[in-house]
Every structure is written in structure tokens, then in C-alpha cells.
N, C-alpha and C. Protein backbone atom coordinates (compact mmCIF):
# COMPACT_ATOMS: atom_id res chain seq x y z
N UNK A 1 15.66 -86.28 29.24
CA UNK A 1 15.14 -87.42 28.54
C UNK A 1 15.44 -88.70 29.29
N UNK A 2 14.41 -89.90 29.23
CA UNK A 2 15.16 -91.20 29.30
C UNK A 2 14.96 -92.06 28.46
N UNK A 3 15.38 -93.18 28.62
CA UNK A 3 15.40 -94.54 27.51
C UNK A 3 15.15 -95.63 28.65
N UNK A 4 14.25 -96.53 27.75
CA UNK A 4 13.98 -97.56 28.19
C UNK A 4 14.97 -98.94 26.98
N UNK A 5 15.95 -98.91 27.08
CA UNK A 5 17.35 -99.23 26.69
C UNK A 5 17.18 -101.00 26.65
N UNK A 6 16.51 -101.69 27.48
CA UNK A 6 16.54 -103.25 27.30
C UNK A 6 15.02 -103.30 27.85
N UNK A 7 14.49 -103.91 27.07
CA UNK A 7 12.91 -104.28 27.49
C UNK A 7 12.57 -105.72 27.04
N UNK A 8 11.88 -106.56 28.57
CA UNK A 8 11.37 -107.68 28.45
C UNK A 8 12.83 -108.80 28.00
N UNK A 9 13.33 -108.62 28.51
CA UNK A 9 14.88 -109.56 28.30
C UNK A 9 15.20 -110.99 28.84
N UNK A 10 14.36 -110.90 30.44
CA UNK A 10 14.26 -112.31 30.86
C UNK A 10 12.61 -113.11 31.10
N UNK A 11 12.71 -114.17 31.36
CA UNK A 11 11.45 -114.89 31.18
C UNK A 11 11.21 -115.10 32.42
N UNK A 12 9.95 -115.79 32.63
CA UNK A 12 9.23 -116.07 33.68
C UNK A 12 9.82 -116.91 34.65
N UNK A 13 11.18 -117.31 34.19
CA UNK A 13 11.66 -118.28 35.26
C UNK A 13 12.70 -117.55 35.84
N UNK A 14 13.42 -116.18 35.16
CA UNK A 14 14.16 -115.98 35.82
C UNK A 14 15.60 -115.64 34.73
N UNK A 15 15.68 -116.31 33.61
CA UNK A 15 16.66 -117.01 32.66
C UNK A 15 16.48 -115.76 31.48
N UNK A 16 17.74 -115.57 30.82
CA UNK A 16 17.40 -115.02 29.50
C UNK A 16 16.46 -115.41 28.58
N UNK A 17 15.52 -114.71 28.17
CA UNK A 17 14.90 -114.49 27.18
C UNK A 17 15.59 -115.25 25.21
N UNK A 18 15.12 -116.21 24.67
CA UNK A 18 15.87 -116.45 23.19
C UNK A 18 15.52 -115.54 22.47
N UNK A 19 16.17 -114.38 22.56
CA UNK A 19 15.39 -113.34 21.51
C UNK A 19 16.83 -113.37 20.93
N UNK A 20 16.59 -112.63 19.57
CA UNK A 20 17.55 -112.68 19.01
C UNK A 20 19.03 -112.14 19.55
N UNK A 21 18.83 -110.82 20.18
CA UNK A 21 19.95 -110.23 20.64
C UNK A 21 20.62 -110.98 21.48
N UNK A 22 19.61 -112.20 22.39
CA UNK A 22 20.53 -113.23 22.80
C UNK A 22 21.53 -114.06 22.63
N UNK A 23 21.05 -114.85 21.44
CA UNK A 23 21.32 -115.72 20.41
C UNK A 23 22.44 -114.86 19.83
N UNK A 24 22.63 -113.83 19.33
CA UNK A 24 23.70 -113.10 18.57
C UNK A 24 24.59 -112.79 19.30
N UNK A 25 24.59 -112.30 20.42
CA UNK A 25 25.54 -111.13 21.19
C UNK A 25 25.81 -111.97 22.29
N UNK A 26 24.93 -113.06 23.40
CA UNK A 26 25.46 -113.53 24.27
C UNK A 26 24.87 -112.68 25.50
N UNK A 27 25.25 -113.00 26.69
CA UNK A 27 24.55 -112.50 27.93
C UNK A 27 25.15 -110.64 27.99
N UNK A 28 26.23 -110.46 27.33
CA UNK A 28 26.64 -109.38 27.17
C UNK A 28 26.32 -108.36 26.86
N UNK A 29 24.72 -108.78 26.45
CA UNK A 29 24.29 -107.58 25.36
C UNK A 29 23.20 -106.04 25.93
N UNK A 30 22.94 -106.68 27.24
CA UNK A 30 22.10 -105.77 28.20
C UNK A 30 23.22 -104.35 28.06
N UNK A 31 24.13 -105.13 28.88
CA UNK A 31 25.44 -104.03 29.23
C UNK A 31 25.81 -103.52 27.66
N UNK A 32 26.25 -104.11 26.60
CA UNK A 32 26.42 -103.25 25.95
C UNK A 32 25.11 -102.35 25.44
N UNK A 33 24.16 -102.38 25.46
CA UNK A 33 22.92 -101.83 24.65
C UNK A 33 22.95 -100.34 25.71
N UNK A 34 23.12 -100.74 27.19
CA UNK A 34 23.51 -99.57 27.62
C UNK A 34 24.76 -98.58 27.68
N UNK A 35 25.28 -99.62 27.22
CA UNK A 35 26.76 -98.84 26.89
C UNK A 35 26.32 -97.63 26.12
N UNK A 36 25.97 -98.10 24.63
CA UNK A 36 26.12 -97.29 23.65
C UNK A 36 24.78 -96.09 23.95
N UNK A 37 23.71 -96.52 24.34
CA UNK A 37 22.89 -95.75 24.87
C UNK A 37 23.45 -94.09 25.57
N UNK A 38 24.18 -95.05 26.30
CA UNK A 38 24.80 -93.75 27.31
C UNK A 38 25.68 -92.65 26.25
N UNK A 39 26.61 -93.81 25.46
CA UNK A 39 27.60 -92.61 24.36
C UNK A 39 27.22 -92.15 23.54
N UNK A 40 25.91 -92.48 23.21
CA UNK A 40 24.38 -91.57 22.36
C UNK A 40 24.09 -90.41 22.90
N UNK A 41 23.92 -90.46 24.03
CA UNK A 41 23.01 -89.38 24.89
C UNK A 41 23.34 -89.51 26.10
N UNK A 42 24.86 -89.06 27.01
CA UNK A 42 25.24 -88.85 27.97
C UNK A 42 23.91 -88.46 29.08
N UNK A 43 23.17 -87.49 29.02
CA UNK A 43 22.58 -87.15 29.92
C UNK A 43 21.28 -87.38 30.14
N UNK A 44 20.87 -88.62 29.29
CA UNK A 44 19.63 -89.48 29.35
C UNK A 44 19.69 -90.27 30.76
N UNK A 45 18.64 -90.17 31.11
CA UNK A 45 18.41 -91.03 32.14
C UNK A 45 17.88 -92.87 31.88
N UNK A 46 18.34 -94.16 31.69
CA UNK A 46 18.51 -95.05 31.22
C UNK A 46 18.31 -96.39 31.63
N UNK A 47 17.07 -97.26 31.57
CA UNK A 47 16.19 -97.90 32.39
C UNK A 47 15.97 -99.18 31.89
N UNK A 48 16.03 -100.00 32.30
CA UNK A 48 15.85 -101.79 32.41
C UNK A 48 14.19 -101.47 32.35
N UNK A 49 13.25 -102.12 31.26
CA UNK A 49 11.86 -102.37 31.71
C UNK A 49 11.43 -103.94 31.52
N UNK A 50 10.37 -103.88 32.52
CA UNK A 50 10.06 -105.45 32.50
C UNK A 50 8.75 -105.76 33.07
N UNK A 51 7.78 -106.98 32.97
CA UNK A 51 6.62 -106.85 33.22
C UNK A 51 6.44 -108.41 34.36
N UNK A 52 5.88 -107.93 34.62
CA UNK A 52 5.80 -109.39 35.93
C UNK A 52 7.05 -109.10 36.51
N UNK A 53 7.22 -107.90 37.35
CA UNK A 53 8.23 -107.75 38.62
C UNK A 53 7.79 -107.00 39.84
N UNK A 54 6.40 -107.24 39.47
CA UNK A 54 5.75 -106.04 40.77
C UNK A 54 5.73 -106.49 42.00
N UNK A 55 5.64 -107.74 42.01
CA UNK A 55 5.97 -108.88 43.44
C UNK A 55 6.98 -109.64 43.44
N UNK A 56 7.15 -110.24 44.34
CA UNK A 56 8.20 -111.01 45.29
C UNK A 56 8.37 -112.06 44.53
N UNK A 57 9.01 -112.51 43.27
CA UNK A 57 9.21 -114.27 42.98
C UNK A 57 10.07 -114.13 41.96
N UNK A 58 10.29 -115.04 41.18
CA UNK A 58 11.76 -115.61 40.39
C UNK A 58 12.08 -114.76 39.77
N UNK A 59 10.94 -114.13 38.80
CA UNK A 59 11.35 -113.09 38.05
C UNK A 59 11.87 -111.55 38.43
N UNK A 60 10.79 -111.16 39.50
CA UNK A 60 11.52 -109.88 40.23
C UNK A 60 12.88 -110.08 40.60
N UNK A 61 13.06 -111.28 41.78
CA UNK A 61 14.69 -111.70 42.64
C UNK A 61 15.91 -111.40 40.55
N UNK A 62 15.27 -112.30 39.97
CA UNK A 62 16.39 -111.96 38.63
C UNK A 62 16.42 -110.57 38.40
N UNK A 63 15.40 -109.90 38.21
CA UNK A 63 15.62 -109.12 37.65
C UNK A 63 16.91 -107.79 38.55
N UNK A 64 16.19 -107.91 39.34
CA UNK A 64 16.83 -107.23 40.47
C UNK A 64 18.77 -107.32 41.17
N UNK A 65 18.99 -109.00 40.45
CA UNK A 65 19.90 -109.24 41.08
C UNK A 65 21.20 -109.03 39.30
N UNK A 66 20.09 -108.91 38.72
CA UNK A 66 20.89 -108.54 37.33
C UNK A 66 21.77 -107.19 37.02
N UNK A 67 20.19 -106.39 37.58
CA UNK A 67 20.69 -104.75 37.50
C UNK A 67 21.48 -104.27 38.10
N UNK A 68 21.42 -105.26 40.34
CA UNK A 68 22.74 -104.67 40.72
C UNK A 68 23.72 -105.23 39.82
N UNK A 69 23.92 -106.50 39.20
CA UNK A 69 25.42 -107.05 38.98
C UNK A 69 25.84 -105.81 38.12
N UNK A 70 24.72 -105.31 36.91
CA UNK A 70 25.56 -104.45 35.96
C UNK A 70 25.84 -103.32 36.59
N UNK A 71 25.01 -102.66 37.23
CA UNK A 71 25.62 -101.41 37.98
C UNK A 71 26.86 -101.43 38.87
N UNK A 72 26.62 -102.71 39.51
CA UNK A 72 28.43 -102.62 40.16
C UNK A 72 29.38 -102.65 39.03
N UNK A 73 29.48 -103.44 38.14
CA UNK A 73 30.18 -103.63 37.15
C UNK A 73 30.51 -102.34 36.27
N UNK A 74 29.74 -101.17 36.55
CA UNK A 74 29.65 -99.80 36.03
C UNK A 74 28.84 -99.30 34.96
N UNK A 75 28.11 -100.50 34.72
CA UNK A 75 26.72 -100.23 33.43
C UNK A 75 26.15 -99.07 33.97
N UNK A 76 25.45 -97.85 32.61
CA UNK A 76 25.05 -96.82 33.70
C UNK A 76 23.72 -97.18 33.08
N UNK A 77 22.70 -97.79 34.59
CA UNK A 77 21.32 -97.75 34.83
C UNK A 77 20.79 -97.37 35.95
N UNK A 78 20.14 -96.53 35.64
CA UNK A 78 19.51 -96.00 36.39
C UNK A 78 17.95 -96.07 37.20
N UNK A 79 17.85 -96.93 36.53
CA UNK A 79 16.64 -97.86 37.30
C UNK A 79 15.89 -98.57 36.40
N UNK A 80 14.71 -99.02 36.97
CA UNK A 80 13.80 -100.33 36.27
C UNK A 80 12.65 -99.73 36.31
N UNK A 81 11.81 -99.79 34.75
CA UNK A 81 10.40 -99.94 34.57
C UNK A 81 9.83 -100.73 34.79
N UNK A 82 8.85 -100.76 35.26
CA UNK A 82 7.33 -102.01 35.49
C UNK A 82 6.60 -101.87 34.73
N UNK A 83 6.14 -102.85 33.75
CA UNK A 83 5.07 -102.38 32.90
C UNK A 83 3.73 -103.30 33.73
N UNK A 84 2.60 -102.32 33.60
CA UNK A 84 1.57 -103.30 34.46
C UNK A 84 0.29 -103.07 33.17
N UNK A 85 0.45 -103.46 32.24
CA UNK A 85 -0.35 -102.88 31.45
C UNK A 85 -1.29 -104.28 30.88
């Protein structure tokens, strides 16, 4: 199985998204959403999705420079969706 665990989180500039989970939880909340994801379903495979990252500009460079930070940090993701829809 996988999960698409945080979807559409940052905006077009690059910046968090004001969605609520923002507003409530703080920048923290990616990493935890995968936290618990993972202690749900250990052997899910567990994915960042996002739309406008198919090219080279503010939003891809964020997105990209987000996922390494959490993965060094030990978030378990396992990669990024593109939605091109």
C-alpha cells in the first residue's frame, strides 16, 4: 500500500499553505502527519503530493528542499506525488 500523507501544503511562492493544520499545529505538522502514518501502517509506502512541481521554480526548489530537510531529520518519506491533473 501507499499514502499520500500531506497533500498541497505549500503555495505558489514557496511558503506554507494557511490551512488549518497550519494554523493549529505549526510547521511541525508535515512530520508529524507522517509520523503517525508510519505507526498506522509500518509497511506503507508514504508520499508528499503536490501540484505545480513539474518544473524548475519556487515551488518545486521548496518543495524539494522540505522533503530532504524531513528525511534527514528521519521523517519516513518516501517520495513525492505530482499531480498534473
Amino acid at each position: 500500500y501507499d499514502w499520500d500523507v500531506a497533500n498541497e501544503a505549500l503555495d505558489g511562492d514557496g511558503k506554507y499553505r494557511n490551512s488549518v493544520f497550519f494554523r493549529e499545529l505549526g510547521e511541525g505538522f508535515i512530520a508529524e502527519a507522517f509520523q503517525l502514518a508510519h505507526q498506522a501502517d509500518p509497511d506503507a509506502k508514504l508520499y508528499y503530493n503536490d501540484f505545480g512541481i513539474e518544473g524548475i521554480g519556487t515551488k518545486s526548489t521548496a518543495t524539494l528542499e522540505l522533503v530532504a530537510e524531513l528525511v534527514e531529520s528521519g521523517v519516513p518519506i518516501h517520495g513525492i506525488g505530482i499531480q498534473s491533473h
